[in-house]
C-alpha atoms as a PDB file:
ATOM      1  CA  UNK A   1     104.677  98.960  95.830  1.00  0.00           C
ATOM      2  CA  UNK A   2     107.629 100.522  97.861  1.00  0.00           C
ATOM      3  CA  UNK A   3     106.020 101.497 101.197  1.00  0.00           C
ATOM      4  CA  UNK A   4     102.676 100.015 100.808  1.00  0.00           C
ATOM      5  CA  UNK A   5     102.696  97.893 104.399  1.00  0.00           C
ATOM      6  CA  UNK A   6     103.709 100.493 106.372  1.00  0.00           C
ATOM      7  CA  UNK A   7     100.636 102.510 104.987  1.00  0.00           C
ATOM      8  CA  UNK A   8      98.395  99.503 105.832  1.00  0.00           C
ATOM      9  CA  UNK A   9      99.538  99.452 109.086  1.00  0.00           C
ATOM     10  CA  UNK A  10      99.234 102.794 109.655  1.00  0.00           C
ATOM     11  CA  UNK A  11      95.502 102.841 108.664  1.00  0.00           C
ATOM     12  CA  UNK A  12      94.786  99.902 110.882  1.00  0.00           C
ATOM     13  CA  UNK A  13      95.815 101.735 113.571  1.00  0.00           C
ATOM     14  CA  UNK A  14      94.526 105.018 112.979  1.00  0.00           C
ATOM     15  CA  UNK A  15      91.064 103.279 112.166  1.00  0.00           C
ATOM     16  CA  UNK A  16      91.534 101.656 115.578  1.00  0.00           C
ATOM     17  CA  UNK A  17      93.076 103.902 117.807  1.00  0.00           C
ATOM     18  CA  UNK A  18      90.929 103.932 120.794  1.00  0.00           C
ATOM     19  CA  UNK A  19      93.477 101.622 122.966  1.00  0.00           C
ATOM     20  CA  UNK A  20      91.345 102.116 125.647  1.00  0.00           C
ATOM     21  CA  UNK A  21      88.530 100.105 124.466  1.00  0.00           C
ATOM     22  CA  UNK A  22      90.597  97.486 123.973  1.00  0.00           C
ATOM     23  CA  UNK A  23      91.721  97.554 127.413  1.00  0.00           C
ATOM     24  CA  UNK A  24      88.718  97.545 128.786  1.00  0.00           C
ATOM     25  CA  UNK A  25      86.206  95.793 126.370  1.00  0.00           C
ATOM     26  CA  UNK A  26      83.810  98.786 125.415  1.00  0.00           C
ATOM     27  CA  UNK A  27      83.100 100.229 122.059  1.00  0.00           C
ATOM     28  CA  UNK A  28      83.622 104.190 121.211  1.00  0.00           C
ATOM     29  CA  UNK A  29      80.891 106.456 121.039  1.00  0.00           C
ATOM     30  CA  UNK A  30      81.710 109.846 120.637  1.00  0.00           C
ATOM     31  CA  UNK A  31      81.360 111.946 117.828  1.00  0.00           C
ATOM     32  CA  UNK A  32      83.964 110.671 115.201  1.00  0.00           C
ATOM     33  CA  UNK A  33      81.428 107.661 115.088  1.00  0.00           C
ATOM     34  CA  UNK A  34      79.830 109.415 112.579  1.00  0.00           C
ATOM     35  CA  UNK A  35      82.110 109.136 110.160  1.00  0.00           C
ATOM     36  CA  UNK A  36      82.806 106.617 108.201  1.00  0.00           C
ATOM     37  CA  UNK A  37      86.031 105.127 107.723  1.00  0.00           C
ATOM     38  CA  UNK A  38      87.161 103.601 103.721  1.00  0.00           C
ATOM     39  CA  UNK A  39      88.018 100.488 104.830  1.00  0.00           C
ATOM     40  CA  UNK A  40      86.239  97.273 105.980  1.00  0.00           C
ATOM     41  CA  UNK A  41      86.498  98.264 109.895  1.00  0.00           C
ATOM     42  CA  UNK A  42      83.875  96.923 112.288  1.00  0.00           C
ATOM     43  CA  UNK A  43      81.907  99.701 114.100  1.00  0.00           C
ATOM     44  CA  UNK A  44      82.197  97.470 117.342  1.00  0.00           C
ATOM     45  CA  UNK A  45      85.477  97.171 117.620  1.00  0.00           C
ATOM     46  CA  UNK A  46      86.983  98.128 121.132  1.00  0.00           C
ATOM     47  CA  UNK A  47      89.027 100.222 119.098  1.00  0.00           C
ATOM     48  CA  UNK A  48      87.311 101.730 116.010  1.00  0.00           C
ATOM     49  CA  UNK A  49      87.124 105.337 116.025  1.00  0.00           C
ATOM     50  CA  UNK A  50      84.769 105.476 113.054  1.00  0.00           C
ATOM     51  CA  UNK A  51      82.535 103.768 111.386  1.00  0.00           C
ATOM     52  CA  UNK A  52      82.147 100.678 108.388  1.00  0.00           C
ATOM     53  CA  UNK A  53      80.638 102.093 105.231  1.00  0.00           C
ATOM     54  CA  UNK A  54      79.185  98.600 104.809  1.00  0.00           C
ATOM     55  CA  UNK A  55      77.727  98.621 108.415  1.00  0.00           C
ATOM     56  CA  UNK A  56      76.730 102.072 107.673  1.00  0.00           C
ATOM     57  CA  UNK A  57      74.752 101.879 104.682  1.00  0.00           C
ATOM     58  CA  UNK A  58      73.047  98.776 105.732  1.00  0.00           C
ATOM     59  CA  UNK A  59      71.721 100.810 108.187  1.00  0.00           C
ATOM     60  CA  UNK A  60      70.766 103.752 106.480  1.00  0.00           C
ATOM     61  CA  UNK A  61      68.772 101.750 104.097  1.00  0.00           C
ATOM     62  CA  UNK A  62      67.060 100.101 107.257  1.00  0.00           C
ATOM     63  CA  UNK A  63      65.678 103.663 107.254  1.00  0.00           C
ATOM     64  CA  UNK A  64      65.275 104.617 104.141  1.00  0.00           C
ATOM     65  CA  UNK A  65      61.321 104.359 104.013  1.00  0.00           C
ATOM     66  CA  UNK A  66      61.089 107.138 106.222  1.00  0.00           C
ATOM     67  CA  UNK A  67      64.641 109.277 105.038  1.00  0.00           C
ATOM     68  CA  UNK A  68      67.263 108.839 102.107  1.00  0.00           C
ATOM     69  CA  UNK A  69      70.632 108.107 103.367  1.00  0.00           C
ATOM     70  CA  UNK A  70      72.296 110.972 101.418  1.00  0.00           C
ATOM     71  CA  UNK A  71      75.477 111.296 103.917  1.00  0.00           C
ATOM     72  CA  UNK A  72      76.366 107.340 103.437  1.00  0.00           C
ATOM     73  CA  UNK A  73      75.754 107.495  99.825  1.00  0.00           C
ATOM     74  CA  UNK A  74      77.597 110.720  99.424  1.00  0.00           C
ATOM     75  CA  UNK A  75      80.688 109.111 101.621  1.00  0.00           C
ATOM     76  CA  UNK A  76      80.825 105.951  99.558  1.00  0.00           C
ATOM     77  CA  UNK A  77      80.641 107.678  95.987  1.00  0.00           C
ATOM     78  CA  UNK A  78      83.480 109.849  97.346  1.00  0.00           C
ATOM     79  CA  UNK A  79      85.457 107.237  98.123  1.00  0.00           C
ATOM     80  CA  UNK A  80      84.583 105.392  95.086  1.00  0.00           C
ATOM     81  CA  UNK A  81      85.310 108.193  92.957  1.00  0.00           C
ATOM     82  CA  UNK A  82      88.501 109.108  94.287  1.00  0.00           C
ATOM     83  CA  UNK A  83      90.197 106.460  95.294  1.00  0.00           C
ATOM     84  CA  UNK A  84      88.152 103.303  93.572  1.00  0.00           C
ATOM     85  CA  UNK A  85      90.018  99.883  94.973  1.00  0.00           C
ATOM     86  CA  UNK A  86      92.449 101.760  96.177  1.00  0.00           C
ATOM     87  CA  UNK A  87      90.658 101.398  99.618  1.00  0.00           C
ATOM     88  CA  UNK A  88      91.004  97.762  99.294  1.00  0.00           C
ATOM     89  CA  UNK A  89      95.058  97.607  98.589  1.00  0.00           C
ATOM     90  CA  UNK A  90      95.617 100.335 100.510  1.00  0.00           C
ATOM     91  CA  UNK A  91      93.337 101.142 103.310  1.00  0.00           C
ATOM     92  CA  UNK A  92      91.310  97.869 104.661  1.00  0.00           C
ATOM     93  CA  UNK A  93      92.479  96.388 107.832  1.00  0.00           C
ATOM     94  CA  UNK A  94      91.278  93.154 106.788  1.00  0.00           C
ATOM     95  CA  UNK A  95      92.982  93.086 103.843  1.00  0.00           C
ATOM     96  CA  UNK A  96      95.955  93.598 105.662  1.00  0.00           C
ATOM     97  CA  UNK A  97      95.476  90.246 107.843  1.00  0.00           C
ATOM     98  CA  UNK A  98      94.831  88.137 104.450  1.00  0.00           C
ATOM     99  CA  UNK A  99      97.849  89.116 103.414  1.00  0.00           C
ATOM    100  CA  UNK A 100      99.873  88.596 106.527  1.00  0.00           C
ATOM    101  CA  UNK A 101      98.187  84.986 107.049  1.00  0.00           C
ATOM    102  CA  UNK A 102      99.038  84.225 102.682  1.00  0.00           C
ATOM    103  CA  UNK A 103     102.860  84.644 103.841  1.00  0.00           C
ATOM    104  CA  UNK A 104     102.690  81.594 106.361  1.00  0.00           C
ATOM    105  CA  UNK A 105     104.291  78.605 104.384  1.00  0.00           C
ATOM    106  CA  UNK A 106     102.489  76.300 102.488  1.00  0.00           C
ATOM    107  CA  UNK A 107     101.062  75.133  99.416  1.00  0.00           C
ATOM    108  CA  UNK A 108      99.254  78.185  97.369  1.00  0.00           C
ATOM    109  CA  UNK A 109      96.167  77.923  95.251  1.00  0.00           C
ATOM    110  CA  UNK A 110      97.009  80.095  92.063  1.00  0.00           C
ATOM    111  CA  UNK A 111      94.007  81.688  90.624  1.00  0.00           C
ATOM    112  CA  UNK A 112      92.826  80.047  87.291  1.00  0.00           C
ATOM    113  CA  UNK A 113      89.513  80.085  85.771  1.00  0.00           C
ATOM    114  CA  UNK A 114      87.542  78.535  88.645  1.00  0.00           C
ATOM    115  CA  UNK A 115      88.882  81.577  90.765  1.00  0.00           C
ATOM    116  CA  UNK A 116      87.834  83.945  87.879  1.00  0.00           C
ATOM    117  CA  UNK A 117      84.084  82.629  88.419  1.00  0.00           C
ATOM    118  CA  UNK A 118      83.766  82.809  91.713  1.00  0.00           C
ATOM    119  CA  UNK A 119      84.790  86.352  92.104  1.00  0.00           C
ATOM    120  CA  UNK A 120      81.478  87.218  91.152  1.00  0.00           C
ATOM    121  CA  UNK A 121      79.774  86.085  94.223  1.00  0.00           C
ATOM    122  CA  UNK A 122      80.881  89.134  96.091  1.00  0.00           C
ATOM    123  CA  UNK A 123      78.677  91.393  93.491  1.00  0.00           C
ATOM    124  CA  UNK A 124      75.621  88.803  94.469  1.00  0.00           C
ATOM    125  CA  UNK A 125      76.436  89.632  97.924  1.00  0.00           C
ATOM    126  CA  UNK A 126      76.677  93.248  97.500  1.00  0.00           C
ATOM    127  CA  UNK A 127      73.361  93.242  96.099  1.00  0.00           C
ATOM    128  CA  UNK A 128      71.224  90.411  98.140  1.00  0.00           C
ATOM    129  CA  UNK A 129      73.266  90.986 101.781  1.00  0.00           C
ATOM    130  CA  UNK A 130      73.616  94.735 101.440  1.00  0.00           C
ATOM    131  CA  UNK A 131      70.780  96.422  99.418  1.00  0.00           C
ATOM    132  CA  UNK A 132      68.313  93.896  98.832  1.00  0.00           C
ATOM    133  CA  UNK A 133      67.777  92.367 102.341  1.00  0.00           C
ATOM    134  CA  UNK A 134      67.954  95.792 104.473  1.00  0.00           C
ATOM    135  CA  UNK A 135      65.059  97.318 102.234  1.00  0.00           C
ATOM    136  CA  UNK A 136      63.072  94.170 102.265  1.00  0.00           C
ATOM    137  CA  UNK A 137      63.379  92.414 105.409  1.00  0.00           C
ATOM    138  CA  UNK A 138      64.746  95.138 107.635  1.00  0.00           C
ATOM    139  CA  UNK A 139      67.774  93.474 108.616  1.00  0.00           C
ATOM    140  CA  UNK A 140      71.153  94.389 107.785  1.00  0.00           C
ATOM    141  CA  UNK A 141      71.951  91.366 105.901  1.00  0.00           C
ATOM    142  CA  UNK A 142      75.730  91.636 105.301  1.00  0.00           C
ATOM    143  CA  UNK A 143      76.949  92.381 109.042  1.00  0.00           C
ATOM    144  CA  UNK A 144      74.559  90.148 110.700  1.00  0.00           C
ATOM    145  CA  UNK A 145      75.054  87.139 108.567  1.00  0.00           C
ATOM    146  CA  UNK A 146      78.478  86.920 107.149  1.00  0.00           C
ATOM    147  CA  UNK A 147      80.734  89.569 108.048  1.00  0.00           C
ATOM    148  CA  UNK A 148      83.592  87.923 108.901  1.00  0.00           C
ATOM    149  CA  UNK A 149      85.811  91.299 109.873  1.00  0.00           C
ATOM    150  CA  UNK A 150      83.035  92.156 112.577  1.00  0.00           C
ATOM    151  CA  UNK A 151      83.326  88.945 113.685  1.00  0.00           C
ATOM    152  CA  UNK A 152      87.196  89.473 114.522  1.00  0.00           C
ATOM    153  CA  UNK A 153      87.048  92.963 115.050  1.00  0.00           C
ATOM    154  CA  UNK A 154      84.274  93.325 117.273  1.00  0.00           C
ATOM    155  CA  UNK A 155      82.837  89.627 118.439  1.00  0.00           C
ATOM    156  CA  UNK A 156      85.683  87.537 119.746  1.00  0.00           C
ATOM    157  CA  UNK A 157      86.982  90.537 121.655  1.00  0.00           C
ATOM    158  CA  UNK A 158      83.905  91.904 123.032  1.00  0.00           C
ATOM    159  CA  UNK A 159      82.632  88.309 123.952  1.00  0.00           C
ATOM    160  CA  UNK A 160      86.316  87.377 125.461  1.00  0.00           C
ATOM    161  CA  UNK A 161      86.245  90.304 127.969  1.00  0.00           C
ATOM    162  CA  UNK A 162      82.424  90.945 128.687  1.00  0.00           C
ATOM    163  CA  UNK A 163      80.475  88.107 130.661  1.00  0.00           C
ATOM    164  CA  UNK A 164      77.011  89.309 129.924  1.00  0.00           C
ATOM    165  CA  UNK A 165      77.731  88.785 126.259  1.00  0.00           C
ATOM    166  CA  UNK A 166      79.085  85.766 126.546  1.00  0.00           C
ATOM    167  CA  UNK A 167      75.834  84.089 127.807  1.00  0.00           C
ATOM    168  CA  UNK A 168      74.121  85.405 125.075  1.00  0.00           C
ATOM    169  CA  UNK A 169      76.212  83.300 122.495  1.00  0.00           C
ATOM    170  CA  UNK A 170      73.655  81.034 120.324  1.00  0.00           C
ATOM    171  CA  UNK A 171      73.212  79.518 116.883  1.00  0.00           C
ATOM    172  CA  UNK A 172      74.150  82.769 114.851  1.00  0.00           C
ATOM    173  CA  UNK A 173      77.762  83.612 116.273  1.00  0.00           C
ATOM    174  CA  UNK A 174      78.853  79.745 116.111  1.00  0.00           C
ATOM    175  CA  UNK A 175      77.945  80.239 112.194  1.00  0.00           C
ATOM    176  CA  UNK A 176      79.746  83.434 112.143  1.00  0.00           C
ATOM    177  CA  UNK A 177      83.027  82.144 113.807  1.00  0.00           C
ATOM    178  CA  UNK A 178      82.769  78.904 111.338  1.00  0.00           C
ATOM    179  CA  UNK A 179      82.853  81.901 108.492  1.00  0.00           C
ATOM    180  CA  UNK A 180      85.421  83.638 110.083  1.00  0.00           C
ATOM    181  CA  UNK A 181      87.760  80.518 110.669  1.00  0.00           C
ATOM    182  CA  UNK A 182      87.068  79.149 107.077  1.00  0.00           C
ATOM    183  CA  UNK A 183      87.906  82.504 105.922  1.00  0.00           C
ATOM    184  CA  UNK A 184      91.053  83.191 108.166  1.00  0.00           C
ATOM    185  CA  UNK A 185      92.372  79.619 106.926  1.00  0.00           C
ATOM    186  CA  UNK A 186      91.345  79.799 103.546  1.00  0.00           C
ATOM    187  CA  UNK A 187      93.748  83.213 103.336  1.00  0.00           C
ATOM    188  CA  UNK A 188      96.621  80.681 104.494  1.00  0.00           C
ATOM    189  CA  UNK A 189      96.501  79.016 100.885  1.00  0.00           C
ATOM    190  CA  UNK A 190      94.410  81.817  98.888  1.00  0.00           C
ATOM    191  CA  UNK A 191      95.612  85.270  98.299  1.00  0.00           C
ATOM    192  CA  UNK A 192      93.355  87.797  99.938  1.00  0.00           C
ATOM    193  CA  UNK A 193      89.912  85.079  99.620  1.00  0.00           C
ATOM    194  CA  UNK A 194      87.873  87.012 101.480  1.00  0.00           C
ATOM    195  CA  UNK A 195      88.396  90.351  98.946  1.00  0.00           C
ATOM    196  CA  UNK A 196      88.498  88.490  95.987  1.00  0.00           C
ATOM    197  CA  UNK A 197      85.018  85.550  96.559  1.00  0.00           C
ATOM    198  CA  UNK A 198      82.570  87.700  99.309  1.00  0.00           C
ATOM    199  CA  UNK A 199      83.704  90.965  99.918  1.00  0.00           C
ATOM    200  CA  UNK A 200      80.535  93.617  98.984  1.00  0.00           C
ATOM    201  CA  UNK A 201      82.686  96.520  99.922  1.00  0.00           C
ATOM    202  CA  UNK A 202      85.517  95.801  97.187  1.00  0.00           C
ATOM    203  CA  UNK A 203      82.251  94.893  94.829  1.00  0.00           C
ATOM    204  CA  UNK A 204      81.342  98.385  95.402  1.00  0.00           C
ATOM    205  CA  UNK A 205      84.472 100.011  94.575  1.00  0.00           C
ATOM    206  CA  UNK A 206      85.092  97.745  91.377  1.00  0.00           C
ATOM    207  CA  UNK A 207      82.215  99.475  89.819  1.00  0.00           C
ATOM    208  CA  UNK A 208      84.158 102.995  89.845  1.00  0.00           C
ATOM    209  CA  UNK A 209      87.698 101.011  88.433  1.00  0.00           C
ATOM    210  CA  UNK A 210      87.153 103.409  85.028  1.00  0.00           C
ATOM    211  CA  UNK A 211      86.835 106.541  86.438  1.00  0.00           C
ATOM    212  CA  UNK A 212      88.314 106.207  89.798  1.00  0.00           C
ATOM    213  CA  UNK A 213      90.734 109.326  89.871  1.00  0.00           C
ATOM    214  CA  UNK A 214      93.581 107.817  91.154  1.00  0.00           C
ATOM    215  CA  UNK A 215      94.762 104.153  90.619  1.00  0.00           C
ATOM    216  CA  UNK A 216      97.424 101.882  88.375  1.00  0.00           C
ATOM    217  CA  UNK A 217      97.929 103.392  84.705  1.00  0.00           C
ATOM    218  CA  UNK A 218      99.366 101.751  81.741  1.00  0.00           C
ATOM    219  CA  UNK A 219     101.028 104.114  78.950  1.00  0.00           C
ATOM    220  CA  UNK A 220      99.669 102.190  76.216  1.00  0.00           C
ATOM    221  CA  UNK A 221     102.631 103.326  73.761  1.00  0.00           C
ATOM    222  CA  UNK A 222     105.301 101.513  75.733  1.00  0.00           C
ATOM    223  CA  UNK A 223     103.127  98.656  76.809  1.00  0.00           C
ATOM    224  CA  UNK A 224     104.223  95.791  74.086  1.00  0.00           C
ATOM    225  CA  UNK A 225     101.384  93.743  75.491  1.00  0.00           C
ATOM    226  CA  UNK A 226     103.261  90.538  76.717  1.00  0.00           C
ATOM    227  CA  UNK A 227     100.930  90.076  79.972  1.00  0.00           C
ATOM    228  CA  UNK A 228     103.550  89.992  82.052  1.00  0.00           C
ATOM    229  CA  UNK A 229     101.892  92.032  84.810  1.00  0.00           C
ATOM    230  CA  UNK A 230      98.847  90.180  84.597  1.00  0.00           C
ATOM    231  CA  UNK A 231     100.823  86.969  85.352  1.00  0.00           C
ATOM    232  CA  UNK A 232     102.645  88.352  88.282  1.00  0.00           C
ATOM    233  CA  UNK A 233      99.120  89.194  90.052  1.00  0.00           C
ATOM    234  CA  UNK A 234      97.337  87.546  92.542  1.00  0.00           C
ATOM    235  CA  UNK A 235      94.438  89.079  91.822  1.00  0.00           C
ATOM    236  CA  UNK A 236      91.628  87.744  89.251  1.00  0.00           C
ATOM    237  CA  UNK A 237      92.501  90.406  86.902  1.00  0.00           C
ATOM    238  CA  UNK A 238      92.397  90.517  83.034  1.00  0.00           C
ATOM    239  CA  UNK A 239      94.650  93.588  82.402  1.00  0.00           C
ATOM    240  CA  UNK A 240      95.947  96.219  85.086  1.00  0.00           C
ATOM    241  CA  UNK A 241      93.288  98.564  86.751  1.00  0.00           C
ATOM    242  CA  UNK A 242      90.207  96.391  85.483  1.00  0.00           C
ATOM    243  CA  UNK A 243      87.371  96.174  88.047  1.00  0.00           C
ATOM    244  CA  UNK A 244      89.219  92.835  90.013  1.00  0.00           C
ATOM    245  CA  UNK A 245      92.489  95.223  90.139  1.00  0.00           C
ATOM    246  CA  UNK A 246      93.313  96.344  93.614  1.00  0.00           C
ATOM    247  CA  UNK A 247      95.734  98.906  92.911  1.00  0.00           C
ATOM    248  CA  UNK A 248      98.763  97.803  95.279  1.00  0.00           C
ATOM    249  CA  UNK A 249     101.216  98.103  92.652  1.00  0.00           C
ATOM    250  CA  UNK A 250     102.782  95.105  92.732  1.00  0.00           C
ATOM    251  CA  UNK A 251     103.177  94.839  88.696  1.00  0.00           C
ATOM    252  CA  UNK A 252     104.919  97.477  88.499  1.00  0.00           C
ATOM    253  CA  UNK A 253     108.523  95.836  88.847  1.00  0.00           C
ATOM    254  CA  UNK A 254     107.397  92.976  86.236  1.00  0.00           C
ATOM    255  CA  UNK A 255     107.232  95.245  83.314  1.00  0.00           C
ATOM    256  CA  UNK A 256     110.079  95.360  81.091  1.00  0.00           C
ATOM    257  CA  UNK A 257     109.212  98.570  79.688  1.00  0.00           C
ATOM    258  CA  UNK A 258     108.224 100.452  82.785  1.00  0.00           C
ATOM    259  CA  UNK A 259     105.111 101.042  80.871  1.00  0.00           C
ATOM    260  CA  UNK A 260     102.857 100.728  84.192  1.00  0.00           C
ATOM    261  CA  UNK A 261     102.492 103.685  86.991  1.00  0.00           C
ATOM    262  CA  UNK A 262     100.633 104.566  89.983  1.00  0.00           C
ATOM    263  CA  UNK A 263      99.259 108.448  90.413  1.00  0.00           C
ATOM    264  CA  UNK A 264      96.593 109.976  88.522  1.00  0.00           C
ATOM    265  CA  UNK A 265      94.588 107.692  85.659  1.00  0.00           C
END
């Protein structure tokens, strides 16, 4: 969709706009903290301003027992509501990197019925990393073990520029930076791996793709059903706006009958 980068860039910088923590290697606390940001966006990056819903509900539920995390819930169903996976296409740093890294030459995987399968792992996740291991264990499952977008975001930087950290390294961040770099590479010959296999937050979202308010629509009377929009996607999807859809808009210029648009479903 016409001007889709330049909004991804945009929202990777306005998610991390705190230059100065980058130039000096120390996270922002102030008060926009509290908020919570759409997008996969590591709370300790130098330069995050806000806050990952991921990150966040993790550990609200950490407290749950003693308070219900009604501002992290509320946040997320507004998001999910309103914009669906239109977070993911339009709005996630990370996503933006997958994409940049699929455009380096080389052979592409095309997504076929193994790729179909395994996009349900990032539901498993949602539920085991996110929800299930938080209430159960106390641990915040998702950031601690796999995350590979903290890992970027926040890990190699902080570690790079702060000594103290740096000694601290063990077992755990040498299996997150072997996530991270099988992730990274895998997005050389993979469109967008990491969204489409493990990512909990795009899980969540796909769960409001039918009433999502705004999103890809298909005018069913001009649509003559020849698929050719499902073809031209990366994405695992079975028809345009399904729960795999990420709303970028990039069928919109393979149908014939310009039977596909972007606004309100």
């Amino acid at each position: 969709m016409k001007n889709r980068r330049l909004v991804q860039v945009i929202c990777a910088l306005l998610y991390n706009c705190n230059f100065i923590g980058f130039a000096k290697g120390s996270i922002y606390k102030g008060k926009l903290k509290g908020v919570c940001v759409p997008g996969l966006n590591c709370y300790s990056c130098p330069g995050a301003i806000g806050s990952c819903p991921l990150g966040s509900l993790q550990t609200a539920l950490l407290s749950s027992r003693y308070k219900l995390p009604y501002y992290v819930l509320g946040m997320l169903l507004l998001f999910g509501v309103v914009l669906g996976r239109v977070v993911c296409g339009f709005l996630c740093p990370f996503g933006l990197l997958q994409e940049l890294l699929y455009k380096i030459p080389s052979k592409k995987l095309k997504k076929n019925r193994w790729t179909k399968k395994l996009s349900v792992l990032k539901y498993i996740i949602l539920l085991v990393f996110v929800v299930v291991i938080p209430l159960v264990l106390a641990v915040p499952g998702f950031c601690k073990y796999i995350c590979p977008a903290g890992t970027f975001e926040g890990g190699v930087l902080l570690v790079a520029m702060n000594e103290p950290l740096r000694a601290l390294i063990g077992a755990l961040f040498t299996w997150k930076m072997l996530i991270l770099i099988l992730v990274l590479v895998s997005a050389v010959f993979v469109f967008r791996c990491f969204c489409r296999f493990l990512c909990p937050l795009g899980a969540f979202y796909a769960l409001f793709h039918k009433v999502s308010v705004v999103g890809m629509k298909v005018d069913e009377e001009k649509c003559n059903g020849c698929n050719a929009c499902v073809h031209r996607c990366r994405m695992d999807v079975k028809r345009v706006g399904d729960a795999e859809c990420i709303q970028c808009g990039e069928c919109i210029g393979s149908c014939s009958k310009c039977a596909i648009h972007f606004g309100r479903k």
